[in-house]
N, C-alpha and C. Protein backbone atom coordinates (compact mmCIF):
# COMPACT_ATOMS: atom_id res chain seq x y z
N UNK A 1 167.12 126.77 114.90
CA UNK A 1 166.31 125.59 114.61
C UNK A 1 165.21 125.38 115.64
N UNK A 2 165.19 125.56 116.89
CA UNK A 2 164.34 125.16 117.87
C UNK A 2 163.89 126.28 118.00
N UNK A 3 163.77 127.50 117.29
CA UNK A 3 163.06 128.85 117.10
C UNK A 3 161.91 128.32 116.01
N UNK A 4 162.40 127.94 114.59
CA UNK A 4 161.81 127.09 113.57
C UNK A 4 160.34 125.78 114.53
N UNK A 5 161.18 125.14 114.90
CA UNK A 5 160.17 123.88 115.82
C UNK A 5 159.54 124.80 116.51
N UNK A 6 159.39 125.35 117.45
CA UNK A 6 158.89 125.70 118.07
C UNK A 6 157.55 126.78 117.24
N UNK A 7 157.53 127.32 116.90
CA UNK A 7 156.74 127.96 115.53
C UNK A 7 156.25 127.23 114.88
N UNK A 8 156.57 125.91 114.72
CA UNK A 8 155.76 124.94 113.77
C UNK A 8 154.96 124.21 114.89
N UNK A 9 155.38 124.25 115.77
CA UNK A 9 154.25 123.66 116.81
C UNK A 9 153.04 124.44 117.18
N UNK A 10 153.34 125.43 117.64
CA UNK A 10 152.61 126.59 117.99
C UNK A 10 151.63 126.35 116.85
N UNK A 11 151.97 126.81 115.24
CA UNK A 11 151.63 126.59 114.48
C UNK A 11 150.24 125.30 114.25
N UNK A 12 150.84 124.36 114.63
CA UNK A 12 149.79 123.05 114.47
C UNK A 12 149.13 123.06 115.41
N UNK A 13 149.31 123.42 117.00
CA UNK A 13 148.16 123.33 117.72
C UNK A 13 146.96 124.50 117.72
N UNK A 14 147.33 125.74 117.03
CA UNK A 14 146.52 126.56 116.53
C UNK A 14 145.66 126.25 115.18
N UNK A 15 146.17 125.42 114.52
CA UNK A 15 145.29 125.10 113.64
C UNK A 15 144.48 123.76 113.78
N UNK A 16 145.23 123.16 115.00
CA UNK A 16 144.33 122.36 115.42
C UNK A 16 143.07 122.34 115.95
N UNK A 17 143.24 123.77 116.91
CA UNK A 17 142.30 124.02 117.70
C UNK A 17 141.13 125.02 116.71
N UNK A 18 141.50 125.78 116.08
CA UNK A 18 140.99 126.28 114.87
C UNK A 18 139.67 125.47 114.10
N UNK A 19 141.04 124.61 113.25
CA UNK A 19 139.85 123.77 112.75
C UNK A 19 139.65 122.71 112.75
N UNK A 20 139.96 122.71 113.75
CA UNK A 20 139.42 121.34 114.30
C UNK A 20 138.61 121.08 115.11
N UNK A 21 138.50 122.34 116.00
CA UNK A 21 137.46 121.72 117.42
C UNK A 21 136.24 123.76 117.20
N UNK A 22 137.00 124.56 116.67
CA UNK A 22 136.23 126.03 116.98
C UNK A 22 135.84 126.02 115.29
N UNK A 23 135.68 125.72 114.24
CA UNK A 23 135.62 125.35 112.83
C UNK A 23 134.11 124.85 113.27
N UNK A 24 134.55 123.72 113.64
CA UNK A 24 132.97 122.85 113.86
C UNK A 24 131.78 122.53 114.83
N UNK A 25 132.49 123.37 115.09
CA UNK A 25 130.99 123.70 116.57
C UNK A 25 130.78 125.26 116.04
N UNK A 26 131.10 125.68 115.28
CA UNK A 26 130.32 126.79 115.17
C UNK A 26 129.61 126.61 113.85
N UNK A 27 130.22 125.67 113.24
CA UNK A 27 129.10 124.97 111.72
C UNK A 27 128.07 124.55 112.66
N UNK A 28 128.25 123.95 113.28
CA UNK A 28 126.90 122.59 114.10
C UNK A 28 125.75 123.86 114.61
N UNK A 29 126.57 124.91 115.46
CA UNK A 29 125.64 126.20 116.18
C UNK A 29 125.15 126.81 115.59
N UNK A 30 125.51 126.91 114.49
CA UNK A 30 124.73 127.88 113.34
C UNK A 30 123.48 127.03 112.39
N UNK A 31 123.96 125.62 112.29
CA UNK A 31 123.11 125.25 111.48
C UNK A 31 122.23 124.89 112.40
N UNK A 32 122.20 124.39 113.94
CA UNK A 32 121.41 123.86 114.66
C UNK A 32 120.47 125.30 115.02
N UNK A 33 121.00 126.45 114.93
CA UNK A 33 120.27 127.77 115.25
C UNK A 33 119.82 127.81 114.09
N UNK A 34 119.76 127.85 112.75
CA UNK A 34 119.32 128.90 111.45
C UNK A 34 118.01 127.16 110.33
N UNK A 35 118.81 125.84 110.82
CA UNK A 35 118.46 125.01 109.93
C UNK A 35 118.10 123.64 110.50
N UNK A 36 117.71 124.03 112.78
CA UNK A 36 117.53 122.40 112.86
C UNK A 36 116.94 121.63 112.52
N UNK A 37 115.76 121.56 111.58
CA UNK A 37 115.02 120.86 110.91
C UNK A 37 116.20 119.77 110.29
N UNK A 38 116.97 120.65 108.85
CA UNK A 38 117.72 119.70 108.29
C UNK A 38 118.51 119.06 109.02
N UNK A 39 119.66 119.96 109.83
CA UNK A 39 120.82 119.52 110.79
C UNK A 39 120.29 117.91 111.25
N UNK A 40 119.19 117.88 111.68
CA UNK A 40 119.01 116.94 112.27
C UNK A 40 118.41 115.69 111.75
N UNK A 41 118.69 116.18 110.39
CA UNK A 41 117.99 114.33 109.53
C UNK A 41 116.93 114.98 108.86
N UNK A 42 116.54 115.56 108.85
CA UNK A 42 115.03 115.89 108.17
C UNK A 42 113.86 114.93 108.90
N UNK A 43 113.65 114.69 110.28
CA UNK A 43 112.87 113.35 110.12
C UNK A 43 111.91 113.76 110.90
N UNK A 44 110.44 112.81 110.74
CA UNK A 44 109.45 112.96 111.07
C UNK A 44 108.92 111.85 112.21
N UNK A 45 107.53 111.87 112.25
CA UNK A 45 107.77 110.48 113.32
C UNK A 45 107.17 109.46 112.55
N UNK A 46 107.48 109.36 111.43
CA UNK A 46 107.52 108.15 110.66
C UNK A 46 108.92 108.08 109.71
N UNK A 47 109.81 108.60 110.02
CA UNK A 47 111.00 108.62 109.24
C UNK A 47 111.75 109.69 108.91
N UNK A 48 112.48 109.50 107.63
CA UNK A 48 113.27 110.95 107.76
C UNK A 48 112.41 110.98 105.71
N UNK A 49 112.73 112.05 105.64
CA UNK A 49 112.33 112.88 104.19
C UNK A 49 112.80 112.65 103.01
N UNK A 50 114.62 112.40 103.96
CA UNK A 50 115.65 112.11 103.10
C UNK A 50 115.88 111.06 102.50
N UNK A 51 115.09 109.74 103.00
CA UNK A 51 115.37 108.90 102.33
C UNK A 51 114.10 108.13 102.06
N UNK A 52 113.64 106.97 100.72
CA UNK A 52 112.82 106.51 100.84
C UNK A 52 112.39 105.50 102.22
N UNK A 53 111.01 105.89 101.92
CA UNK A 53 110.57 104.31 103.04
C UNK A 53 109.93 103.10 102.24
N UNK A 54 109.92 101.91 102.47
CA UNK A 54 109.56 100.69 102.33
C UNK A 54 108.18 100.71 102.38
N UNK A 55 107.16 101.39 101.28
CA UNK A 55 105.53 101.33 101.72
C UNK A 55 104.63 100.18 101.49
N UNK A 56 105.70 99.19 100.38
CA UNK A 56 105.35 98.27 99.88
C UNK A 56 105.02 97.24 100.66
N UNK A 57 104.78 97.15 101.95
CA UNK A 57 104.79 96.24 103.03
C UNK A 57 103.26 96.54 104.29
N UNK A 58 103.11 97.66 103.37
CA UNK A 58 102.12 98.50 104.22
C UNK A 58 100.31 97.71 104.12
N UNK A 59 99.97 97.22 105.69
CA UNK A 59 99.20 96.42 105.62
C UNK A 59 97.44 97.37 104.99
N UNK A 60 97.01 96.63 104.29
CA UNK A 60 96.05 97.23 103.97
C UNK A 60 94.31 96.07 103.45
N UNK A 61 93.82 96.69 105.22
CA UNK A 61 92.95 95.14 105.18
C UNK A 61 91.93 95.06 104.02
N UNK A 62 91.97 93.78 103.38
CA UNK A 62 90.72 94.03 102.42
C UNK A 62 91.34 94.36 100.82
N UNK A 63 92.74 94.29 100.77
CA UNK A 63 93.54 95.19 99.65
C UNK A 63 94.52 94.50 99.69
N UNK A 64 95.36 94.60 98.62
CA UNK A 64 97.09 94.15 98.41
C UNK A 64 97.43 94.75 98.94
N UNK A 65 98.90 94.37 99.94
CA UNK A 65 99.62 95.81 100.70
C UNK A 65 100.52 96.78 99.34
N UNK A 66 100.12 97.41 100.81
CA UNK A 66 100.66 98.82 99.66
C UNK A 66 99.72 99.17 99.32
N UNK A 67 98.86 98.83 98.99
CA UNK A 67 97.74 99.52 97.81
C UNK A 67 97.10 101.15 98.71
N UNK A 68 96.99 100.73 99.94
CA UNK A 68 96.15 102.11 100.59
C UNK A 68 97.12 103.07 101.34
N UNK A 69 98.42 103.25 100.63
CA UNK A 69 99.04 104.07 100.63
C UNK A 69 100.09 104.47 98.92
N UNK A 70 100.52 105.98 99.05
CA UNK A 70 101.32 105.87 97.99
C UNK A 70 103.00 105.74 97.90
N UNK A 71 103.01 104.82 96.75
CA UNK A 71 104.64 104.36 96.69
C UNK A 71 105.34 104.94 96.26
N UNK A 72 106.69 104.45 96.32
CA UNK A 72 108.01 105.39 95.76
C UNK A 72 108.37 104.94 94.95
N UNK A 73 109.42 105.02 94.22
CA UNK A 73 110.44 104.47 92.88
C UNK A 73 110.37 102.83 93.66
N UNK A 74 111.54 102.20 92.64
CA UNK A 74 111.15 100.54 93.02
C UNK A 74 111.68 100.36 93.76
N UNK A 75 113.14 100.85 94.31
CA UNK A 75 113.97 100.17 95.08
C UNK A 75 113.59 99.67 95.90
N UNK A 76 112.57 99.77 96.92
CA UNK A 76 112.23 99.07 97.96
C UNK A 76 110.96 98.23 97.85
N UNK A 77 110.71 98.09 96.54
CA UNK A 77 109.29 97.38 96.24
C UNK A 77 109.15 96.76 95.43
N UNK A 78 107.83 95.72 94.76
CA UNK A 78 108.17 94.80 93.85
C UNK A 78 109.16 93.90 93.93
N UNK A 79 110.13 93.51 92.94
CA UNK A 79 110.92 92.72 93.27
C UNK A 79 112.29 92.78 94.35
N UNK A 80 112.37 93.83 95.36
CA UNK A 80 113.09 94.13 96.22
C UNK A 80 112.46 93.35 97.74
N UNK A 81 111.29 93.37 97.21
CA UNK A 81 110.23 93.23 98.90
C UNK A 81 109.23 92.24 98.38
N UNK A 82 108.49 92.09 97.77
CA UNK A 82 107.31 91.52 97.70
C UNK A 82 107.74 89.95 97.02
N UNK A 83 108.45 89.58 97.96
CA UNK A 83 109.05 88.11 97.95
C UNK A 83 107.96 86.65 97.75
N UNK A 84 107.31 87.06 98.59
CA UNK A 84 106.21 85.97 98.89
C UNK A 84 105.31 85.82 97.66
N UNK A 85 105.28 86.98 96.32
CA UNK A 85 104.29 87.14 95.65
C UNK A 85 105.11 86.18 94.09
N UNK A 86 106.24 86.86 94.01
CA UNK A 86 106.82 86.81 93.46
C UNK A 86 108.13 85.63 93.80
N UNK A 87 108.10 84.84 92.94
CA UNK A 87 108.93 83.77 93.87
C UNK A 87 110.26 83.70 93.10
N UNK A 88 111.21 83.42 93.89
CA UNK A 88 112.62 83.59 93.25
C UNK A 88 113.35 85.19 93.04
N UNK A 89 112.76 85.69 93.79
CA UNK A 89 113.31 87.23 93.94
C UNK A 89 113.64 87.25 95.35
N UNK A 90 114.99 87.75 95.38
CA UNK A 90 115.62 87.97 97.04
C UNK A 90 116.48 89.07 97.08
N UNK A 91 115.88 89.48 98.20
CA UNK A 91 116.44 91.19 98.11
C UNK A 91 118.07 90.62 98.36
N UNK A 92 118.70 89.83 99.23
CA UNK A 92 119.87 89.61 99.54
C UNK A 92 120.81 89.24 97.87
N UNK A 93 120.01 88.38 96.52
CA UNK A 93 120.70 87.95 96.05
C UNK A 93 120.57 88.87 94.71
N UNK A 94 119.29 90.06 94.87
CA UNK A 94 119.03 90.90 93.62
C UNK A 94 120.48 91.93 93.39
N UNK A 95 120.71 91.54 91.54
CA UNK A 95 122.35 92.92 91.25
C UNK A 95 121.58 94.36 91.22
N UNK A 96 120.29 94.69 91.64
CA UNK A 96 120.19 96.03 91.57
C UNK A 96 120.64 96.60 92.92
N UNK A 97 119.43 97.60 92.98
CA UNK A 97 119.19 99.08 93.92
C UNK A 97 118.32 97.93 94.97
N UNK A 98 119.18 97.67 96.25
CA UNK A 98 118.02 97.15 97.06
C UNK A 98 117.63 98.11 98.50
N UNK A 99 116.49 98.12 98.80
CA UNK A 99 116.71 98.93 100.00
C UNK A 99 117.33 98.24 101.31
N UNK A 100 117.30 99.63 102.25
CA UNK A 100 118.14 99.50 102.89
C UNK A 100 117.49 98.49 104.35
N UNK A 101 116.46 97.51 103.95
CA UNK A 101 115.88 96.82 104.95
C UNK A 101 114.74 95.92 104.19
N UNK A 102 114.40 94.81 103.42
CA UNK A 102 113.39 94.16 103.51
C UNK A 102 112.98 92.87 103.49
N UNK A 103 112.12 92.16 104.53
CA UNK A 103 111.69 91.48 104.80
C UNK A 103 113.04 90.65 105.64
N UNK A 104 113.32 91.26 106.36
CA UNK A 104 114.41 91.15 107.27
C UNK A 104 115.97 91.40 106.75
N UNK A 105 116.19 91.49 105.85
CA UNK A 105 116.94 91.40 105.33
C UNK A 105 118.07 92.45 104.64
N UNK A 106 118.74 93.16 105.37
CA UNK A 106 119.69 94.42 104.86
C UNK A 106 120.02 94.78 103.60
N UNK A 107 119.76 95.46 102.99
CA UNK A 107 120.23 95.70 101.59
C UNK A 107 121.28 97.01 101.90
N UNK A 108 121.70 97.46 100.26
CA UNK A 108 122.90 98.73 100.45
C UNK A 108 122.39 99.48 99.32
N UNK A 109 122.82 100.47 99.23
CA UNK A 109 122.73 101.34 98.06
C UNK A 109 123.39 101.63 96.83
N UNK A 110 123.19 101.67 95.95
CA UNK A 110 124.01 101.70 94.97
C UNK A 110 123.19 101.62 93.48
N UNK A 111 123.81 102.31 92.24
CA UNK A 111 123.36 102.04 91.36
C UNK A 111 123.38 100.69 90.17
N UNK A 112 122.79 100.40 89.86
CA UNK A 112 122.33 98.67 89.13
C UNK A 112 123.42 98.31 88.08
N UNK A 113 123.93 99.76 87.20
CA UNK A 113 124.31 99.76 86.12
C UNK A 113 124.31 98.62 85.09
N UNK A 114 122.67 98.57 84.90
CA UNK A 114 122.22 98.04 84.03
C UNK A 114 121.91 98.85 83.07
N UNK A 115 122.44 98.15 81.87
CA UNK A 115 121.99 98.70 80.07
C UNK A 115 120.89 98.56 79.25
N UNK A 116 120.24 99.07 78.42
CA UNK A 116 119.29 99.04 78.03
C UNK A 116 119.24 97.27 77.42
N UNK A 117 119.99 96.49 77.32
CA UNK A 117 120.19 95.19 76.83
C UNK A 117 120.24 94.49 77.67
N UNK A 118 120.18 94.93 78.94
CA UNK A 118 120.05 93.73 79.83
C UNK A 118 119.26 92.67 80.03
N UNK A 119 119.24 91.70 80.23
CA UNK A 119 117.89 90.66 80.24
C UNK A 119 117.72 90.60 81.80
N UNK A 120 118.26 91.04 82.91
CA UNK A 120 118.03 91.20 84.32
C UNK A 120 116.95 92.38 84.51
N UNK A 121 117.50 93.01 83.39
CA UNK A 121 117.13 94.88 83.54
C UNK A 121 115.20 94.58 83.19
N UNK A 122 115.15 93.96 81.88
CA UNK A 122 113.95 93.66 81.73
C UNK A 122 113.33 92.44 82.28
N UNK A 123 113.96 91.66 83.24
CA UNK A 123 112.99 90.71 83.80
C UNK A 123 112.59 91.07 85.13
N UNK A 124 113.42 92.02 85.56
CA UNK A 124 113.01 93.12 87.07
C UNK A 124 111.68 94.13 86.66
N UNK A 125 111.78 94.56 85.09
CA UNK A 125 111.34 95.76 84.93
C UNK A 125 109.27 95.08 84.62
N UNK A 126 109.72 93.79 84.28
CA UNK A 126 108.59 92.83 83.61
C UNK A 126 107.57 92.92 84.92
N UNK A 127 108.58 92.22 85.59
CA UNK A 127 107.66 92.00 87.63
C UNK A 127 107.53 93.23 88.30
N UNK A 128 107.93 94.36 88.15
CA UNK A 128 107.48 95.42 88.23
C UNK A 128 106.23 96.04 87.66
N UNK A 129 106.29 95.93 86.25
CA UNK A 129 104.91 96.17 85.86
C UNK A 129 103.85 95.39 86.08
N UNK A 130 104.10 94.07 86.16
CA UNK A 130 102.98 92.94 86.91
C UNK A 130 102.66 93.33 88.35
N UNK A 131 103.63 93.78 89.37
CA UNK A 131 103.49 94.31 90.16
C UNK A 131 102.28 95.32 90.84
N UNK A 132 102.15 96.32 89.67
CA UNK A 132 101.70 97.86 89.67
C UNK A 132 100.07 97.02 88.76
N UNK A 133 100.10 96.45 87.82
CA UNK A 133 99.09 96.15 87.22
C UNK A 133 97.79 95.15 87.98
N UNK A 134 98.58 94.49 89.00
CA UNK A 134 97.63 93.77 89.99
C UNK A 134 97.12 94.67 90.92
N UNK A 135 97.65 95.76 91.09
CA UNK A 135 97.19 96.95 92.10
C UNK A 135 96.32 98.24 91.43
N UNK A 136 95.86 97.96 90.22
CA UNK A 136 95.29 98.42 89.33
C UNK A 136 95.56 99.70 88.76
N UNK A 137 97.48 99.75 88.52
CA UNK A 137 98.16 100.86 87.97
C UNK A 137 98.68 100.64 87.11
N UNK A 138 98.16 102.02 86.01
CA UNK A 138 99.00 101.87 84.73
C UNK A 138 100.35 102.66 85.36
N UNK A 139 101.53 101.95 85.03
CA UNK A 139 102.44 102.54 86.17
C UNK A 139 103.72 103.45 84.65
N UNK A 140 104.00 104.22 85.19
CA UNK A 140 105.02 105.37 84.84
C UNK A 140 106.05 104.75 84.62
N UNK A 141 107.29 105.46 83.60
CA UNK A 141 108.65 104.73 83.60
C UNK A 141 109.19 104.66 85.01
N UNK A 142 108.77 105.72 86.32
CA UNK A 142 109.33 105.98 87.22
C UNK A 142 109.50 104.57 87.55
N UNK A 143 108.04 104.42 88.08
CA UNK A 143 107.40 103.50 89.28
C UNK A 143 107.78 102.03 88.62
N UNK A 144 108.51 101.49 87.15
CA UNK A 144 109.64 100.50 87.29
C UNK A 144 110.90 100.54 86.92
N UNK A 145 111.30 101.92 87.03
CA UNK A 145 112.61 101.70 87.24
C UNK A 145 113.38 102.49 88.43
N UNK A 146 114.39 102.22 88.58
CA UNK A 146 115.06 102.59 90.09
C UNK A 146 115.72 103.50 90.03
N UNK A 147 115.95 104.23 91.21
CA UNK A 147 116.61 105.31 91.22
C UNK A 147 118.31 105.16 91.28
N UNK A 148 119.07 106.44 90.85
CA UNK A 148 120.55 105.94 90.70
C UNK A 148 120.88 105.78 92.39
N UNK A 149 120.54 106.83 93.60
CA UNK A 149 120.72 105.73 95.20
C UNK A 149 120.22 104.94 95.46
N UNK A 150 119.15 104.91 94.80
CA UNK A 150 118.05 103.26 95.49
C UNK A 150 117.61 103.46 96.72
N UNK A 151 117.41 104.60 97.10
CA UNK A 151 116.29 105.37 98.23
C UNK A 151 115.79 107.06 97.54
N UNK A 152 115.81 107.05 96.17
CA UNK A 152 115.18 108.29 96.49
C UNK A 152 113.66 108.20 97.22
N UNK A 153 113.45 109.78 97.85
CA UNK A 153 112.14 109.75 98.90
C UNK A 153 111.25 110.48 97.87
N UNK A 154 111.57 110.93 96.25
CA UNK A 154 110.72 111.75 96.01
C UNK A 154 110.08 111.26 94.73
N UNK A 155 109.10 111.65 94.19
CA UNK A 155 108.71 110.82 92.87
C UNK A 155 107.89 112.37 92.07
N UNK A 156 107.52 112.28 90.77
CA UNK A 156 107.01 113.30 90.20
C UNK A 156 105.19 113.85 90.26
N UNK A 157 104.95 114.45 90.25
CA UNK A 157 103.25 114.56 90.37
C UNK A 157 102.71 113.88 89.13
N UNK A 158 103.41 113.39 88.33
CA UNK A 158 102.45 112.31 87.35
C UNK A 158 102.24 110.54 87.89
N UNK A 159 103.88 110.24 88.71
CA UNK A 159 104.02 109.07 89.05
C UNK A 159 102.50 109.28 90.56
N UNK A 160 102.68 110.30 91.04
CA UNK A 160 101.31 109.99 92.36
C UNK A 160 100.23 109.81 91.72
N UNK A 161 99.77 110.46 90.23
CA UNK A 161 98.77 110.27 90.06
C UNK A 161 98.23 109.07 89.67
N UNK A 162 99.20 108.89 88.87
CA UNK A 162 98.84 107.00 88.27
C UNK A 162 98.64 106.06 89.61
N UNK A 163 98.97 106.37 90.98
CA UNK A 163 98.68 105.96 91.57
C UNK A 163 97.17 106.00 92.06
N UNK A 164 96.51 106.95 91.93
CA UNK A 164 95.05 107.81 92.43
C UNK A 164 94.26 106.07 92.50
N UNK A 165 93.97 105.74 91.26
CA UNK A 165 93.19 104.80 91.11
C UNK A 165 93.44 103.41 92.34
N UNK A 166 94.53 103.35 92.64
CA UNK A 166 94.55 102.16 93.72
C UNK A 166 94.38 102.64 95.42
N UNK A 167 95.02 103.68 95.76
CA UNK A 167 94.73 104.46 97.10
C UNK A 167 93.26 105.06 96.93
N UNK A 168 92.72 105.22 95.79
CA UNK A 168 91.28 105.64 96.17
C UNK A 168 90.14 104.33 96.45
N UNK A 169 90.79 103.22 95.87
CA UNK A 169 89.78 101.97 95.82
C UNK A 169 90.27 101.27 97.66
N UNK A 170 91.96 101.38 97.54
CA UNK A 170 91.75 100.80 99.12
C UNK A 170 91.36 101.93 100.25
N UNK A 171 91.50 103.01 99.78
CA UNK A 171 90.95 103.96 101.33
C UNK A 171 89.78 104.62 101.44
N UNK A 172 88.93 104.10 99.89
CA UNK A 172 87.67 105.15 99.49
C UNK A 172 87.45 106.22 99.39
N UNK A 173 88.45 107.17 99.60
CA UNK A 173 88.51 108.36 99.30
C UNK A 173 88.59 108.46 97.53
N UNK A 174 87.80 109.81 97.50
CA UNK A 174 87.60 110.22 95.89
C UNK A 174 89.11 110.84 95.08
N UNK A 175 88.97 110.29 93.65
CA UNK A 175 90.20 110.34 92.80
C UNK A 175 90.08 111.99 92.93
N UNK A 176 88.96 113.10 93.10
CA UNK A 176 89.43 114.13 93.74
C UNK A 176 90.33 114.86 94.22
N UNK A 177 89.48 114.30 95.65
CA UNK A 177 90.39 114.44 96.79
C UNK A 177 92.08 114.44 96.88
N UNK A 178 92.29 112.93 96.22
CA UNK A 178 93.66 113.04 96.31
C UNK A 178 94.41 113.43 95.36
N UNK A 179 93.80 114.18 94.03
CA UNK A 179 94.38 114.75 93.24
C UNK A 179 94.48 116.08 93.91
N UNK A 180 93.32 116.64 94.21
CA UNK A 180 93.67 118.37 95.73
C UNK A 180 94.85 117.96 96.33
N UNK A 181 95.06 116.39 97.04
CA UNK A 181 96.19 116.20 97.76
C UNK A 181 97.49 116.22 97.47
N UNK A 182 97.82 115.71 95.92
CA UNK A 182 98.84 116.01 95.20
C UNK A 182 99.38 117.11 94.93
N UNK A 183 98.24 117.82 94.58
CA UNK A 183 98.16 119.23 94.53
C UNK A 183 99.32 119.81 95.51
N UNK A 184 98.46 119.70 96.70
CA UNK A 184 99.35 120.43 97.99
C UNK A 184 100.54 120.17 98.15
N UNK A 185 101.05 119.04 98.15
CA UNK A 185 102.00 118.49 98.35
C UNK A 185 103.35 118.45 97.18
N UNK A 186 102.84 118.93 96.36
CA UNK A 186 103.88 119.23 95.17
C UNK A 186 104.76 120.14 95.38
N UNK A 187 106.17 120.46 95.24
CA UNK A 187 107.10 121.27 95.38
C UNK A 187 107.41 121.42 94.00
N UNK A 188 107.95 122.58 93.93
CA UNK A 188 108.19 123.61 92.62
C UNK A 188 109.60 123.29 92.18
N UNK A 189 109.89 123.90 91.10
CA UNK A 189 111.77 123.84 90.87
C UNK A 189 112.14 124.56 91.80
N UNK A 190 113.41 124.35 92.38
CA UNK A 190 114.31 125.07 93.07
C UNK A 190 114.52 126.36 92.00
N UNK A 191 114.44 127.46 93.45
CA UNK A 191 114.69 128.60 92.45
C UNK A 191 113.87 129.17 91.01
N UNK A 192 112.81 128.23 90.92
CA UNK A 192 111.98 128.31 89.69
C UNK A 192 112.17 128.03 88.54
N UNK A 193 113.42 127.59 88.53
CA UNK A 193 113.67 126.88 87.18
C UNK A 193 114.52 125.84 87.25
N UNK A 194 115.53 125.59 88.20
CA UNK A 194 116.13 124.04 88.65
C UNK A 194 115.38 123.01 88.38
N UNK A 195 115.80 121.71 88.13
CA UNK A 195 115.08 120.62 88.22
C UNK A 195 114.03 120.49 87.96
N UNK A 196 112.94 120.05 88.48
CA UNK A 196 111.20 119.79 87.97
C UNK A 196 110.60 119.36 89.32
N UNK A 197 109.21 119.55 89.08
CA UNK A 197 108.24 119.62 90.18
C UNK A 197 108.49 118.32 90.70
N UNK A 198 108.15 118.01 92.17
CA UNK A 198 108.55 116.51 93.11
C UNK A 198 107.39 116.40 94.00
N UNK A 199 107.34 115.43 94.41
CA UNK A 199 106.28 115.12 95.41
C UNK A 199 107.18 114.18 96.20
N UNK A 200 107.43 114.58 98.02
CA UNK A 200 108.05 113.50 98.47
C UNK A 200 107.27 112.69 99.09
N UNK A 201 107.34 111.19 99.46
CA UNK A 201 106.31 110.12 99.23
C UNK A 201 105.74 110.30 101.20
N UNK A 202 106.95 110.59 101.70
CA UNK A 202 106.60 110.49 103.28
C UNK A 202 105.98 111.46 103.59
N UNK A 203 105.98 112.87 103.09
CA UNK A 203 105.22 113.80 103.25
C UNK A 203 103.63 113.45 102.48
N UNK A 204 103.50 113.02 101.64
CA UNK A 204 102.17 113.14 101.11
C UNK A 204 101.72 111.47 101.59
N UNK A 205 102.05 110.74 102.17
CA UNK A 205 101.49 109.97 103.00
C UNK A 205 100.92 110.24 104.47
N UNK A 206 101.51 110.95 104.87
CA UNK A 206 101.38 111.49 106.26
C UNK A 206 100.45 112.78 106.25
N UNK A 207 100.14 113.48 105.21
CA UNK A 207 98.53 114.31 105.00
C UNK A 207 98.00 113.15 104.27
N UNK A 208 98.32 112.30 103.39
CA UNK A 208 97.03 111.37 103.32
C UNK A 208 96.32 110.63 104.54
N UNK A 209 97.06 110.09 105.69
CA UNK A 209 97.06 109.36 106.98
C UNK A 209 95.91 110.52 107.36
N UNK A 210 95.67 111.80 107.31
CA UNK A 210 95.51 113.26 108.01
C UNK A 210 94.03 112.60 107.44
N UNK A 211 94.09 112.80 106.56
CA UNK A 211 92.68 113.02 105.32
C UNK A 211 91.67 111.98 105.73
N UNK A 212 92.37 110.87 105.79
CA UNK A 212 91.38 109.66 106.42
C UNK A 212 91.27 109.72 107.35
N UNK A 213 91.85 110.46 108.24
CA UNK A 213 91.03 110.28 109.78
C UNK A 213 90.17 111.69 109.90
């Protein structure tokens, strides 16, 4: 019996040490050697990649905010953030996708699971398009409705474009230009046929930031 115990101990501190402590430092060493970009958040020095940012807040003199930059899905905008415009909307008391910070105020993630019958679903979706239409966008199914985390960072190359018309009026740059910019900034399917083309919003803000200066 204490041949048995003794073997089962042996046993557990070898697999302790295994995988528990030599398991995961050699995941961390490998990915920090082959992938530190990701390993480490994906982030830039305006954020990380991975998750949306809050642009809807973004001061823009002479313009509605937001307008002289481009936005993401709603979660963090319109009726999530733009409180002051819209009255009786509070990110603390909204049943959707709220982000994860606005106008002081912490939000969480999660999906709305709202039905096509909702009367919440369409009175969010209403101030959303009022939203986008004062900023002089005919706006996409994207750009009012939310994503199932309520931070995606990425939106489609049709949703940037419908944007063109308001980032070209607040930054003066030509509907051109930032269609070349879309351009660049577009990513392909994974693998070439996965999923569909994306544009992520922090990356093609940060060569737009480029462009204007």
């Amino acid at each position: 019996m204490l041949t048995q115990l003794r073997r089962s101990l042996i046993f557990c501190i070898l697999s302790l040490v295994l995988f528990g402590l030599v398991f995961p430092l050699v995941g961390v060493g490998l990915s920090q050697l082959f992938f530190k970009h990701q390993a480490d958040g994906s982030i830039t020095a305006n954020g990380s990649t991975l998750i949306g940012q809050n642009w809807a807040l973004t001061k823009c003199p002479g313009h509605l905010p937001g307008s002289c930059v481009f936005q993401g899905r709603p979660d963090a905008l319109g009726p999530y953030s733009d409180v002051g415009k819209y009255k009786g909307d509070n990110p603390a008391e909204h049943p959707g996708d709220d982000p994860l910070v606005a106008n002081g105020v912490a939000g969480e993630s999660g999906a709305t699971n709202l039905g096509p019958r909702s009367k919440v679903l369409v009175a969010d979706t209403r101030i959303l398009v009022k939203y986008w239409l004062a900023r002089g966008v005919q706006p996409t199914s994207d750009l009012v409705t939310t994503s199932g985390s309520g931070i995606d960072p990425d939106i489609t190359p049709q949703d940037a474009q419908a944007e063109i018309p308001m980032v070209s009026r607040a930054t003066g740059l030509s509907a051109a230009a930032l269609q070349h910019l879309i351009s660049q900034q577009t990513n392909g399917m994974q693998l070439g046929f996965l999923g569909s083309p994306y544009v992520n919003v922090l990356q093609l803000n940060e060569a737009l930031a480029k462009l204007k200066t």
